[in-house]
C-alpha atoms as a PDB file:
ATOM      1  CA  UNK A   1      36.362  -5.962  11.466  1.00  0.00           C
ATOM      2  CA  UNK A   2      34.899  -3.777   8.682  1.00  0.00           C
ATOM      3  CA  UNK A   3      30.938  -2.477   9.960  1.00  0.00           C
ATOM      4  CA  UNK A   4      30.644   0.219   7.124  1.00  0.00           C
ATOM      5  CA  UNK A   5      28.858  -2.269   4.707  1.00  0.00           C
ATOM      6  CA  UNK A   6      25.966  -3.567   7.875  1.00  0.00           C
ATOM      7  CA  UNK A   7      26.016   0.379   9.225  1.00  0.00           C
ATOM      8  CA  UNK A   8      25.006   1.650   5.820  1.00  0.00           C
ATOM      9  CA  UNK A   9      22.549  -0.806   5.630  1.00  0.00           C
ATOM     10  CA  UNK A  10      21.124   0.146   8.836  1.00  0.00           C
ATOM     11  CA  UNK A  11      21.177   3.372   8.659  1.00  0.00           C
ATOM     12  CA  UNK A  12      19.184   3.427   5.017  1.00  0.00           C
ATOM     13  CA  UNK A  13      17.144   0.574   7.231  1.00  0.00           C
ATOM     14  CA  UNK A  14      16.295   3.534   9.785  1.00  0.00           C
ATOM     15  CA  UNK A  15      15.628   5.851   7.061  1.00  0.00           C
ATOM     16  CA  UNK A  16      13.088   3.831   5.399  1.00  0.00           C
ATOM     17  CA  UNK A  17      11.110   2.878   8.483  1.00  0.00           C
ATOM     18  CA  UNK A  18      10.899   6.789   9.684  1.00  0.00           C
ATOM     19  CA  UNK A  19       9.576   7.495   6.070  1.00  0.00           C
ATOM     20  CA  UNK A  20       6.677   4.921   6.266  1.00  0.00           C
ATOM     21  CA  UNK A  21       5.708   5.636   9.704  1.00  0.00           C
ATOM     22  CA  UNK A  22       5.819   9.240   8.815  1.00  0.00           C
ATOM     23  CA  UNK A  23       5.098  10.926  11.893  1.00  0.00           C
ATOM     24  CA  UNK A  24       2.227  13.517  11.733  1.00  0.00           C
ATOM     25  CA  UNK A  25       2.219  15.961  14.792  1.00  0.00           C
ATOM     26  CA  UNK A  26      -1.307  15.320  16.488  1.00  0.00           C
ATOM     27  CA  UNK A  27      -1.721  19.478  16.982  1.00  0.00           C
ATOM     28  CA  UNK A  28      -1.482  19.853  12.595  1.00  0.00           C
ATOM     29  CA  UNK A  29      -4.063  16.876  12.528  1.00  0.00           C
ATOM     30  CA  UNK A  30      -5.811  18.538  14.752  1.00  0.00           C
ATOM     31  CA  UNK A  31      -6.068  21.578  13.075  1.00  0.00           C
ATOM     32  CA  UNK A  32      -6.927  20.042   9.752  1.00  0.00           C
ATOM     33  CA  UNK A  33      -9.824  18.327  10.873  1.00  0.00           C
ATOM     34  CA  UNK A  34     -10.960  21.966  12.543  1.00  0.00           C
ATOM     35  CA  UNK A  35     -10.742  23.492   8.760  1.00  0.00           C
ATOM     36  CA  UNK A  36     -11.999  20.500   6.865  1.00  0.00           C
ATOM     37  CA  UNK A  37     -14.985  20.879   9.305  1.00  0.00           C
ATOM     38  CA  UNK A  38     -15.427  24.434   9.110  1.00  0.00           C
ATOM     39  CA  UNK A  39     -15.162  24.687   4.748  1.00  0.00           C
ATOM     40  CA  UNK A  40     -17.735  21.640   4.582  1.00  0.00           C
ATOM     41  CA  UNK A  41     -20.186  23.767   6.520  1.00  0.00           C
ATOM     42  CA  UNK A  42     -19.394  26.848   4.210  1.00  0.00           C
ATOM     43  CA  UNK A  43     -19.982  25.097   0.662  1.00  0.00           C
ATOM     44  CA  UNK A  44     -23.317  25.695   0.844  1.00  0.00           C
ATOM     45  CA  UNK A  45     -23.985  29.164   2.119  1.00  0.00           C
ATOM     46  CA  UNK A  46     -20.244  30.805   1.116  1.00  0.00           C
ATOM     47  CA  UNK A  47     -18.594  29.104  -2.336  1.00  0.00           C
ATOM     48  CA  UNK A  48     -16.407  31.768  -2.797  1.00  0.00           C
ATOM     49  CA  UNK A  49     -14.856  31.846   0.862  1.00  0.00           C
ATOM     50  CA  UNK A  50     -14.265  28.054   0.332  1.00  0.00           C
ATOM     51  CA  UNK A  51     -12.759  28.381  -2.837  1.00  0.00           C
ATOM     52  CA  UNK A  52     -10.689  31.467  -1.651  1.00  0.00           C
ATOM     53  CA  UNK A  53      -9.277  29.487   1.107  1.00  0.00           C
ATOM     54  CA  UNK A  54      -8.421  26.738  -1.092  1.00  0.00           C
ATOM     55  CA  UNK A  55      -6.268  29.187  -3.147  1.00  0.00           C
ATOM     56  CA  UNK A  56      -4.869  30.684  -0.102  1.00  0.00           C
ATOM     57  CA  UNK A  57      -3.967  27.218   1.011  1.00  0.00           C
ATOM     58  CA  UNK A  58      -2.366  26.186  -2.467  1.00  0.00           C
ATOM     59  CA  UNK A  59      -0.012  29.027  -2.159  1.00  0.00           C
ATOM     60  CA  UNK A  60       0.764  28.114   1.157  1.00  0.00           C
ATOM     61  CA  UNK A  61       1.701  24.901   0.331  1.00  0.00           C
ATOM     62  CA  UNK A  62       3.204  24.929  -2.553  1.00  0.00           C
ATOM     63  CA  UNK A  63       6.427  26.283  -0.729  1.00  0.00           C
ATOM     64  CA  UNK A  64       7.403  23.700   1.506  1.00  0.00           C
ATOM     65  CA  UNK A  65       6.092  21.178  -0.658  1.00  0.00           C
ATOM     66  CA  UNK A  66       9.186  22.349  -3.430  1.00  0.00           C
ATOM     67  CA  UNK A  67      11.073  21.824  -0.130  1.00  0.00           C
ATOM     68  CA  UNK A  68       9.834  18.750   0.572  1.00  0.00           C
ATOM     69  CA  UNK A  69       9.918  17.473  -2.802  1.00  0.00           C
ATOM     70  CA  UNK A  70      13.477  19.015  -3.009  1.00  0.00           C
ATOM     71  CA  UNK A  71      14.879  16.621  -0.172  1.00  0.00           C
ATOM     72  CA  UNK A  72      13.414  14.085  -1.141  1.00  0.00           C
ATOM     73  CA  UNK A  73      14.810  14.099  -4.523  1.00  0.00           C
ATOM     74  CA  UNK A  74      18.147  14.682  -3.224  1.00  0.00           C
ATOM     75  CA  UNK A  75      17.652  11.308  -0.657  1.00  0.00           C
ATOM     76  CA  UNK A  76      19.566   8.880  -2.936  1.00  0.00           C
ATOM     77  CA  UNK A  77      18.270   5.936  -0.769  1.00  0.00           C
ATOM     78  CA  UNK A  78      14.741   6.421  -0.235  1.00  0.00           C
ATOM     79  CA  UNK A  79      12.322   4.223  -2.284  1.00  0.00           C
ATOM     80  CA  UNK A  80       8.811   4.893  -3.659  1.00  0.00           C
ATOM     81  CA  UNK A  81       7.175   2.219  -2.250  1.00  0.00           C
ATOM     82  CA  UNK A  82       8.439   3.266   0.849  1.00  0.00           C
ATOM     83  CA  UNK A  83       7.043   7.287   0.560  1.00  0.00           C
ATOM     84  CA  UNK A  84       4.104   5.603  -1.361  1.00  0.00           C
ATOM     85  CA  UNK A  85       3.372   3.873   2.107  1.00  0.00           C
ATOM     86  CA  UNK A  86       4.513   6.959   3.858  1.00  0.00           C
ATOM     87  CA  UNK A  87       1.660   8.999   1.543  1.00  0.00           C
ATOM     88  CA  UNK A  88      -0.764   6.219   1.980  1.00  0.00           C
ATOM     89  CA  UNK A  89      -0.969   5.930  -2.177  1.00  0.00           C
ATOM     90  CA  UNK A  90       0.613   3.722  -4.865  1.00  0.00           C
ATOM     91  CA  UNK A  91       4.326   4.068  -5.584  1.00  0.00           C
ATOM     92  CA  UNK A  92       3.331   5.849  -8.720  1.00  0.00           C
ATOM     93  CA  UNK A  93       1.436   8.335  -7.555  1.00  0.00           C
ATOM     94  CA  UNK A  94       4.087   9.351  -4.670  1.00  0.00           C
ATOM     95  CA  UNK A  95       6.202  10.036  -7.503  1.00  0.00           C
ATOM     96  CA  UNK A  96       3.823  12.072  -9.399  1.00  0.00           C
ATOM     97  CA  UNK A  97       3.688  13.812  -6.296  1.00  0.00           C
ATOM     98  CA  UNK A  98       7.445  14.334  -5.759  1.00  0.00           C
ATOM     99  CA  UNK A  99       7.275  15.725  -9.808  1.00  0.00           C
ATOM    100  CA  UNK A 100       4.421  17.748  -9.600  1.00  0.00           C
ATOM    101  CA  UNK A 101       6.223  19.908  -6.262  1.00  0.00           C
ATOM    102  CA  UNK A 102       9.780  19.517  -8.359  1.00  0.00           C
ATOM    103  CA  UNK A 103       7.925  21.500 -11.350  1.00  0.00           C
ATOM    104  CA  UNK A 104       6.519  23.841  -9.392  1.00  0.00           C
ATOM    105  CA  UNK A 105       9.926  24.818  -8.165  1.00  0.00           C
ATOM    106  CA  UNK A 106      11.017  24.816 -11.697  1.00  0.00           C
ATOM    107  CA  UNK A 107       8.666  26.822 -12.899  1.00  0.00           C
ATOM    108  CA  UNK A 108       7.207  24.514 -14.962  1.00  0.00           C
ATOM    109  CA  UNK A 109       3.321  24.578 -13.506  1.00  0.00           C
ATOM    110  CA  UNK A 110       1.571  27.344 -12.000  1.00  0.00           C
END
């Protein structure tokens, strides 16, 4: 009996159901909503700080996100509706996403 064809399928079945529930660890969301809070209460009174730690967290980012990006280029079964769902935007824009990070890496935006 040949089960490659129905274990492929369920394996890129698997894949595409841990991309759209696309677990986020409840200590990072956490810890978002503590910064989010803190840089809306310093808009006002410190600009600069705020805009500082947006920089700082750009160039944090921007790392894993070429990593991120990166794998998910090289996933030849993933779809974009599925990251799209995943990302919680249109299939269009998780793919603008998935660019933008690729560029990056490339060198292509700064």
């Amino acid at each position: 009996m040949e089960v490659a064809g129905p274990h492929e399928d369920w394996s890129a079945h698997i894949e595409a159901v841990e991309w759209a529930t696309a677990p986020f660890p409840a200590a990072l969301d956490e810890l978002l909503d503590q910064l989010e809070t803190v840089l809306d209460t310093l808009v006002e009174d410190a600009p600069a700080a705020v805009l500082r730690a947006a920089e700082v967290l750009g160039r944090l980012s921007r790392p894993t996100g070429r990593l991120a990006a990166g794998a998910v280029q090289d996933d030849g079964h993933l779809q974009w509706e599925v990251l799209g769902t995943a990302l919680g935007v249109a299939p269009e824009k998780a793919r603008a996403r998935v660019t933008h990070y690729l560029l990056l890496g490339a060198g292509g935006i700064r």
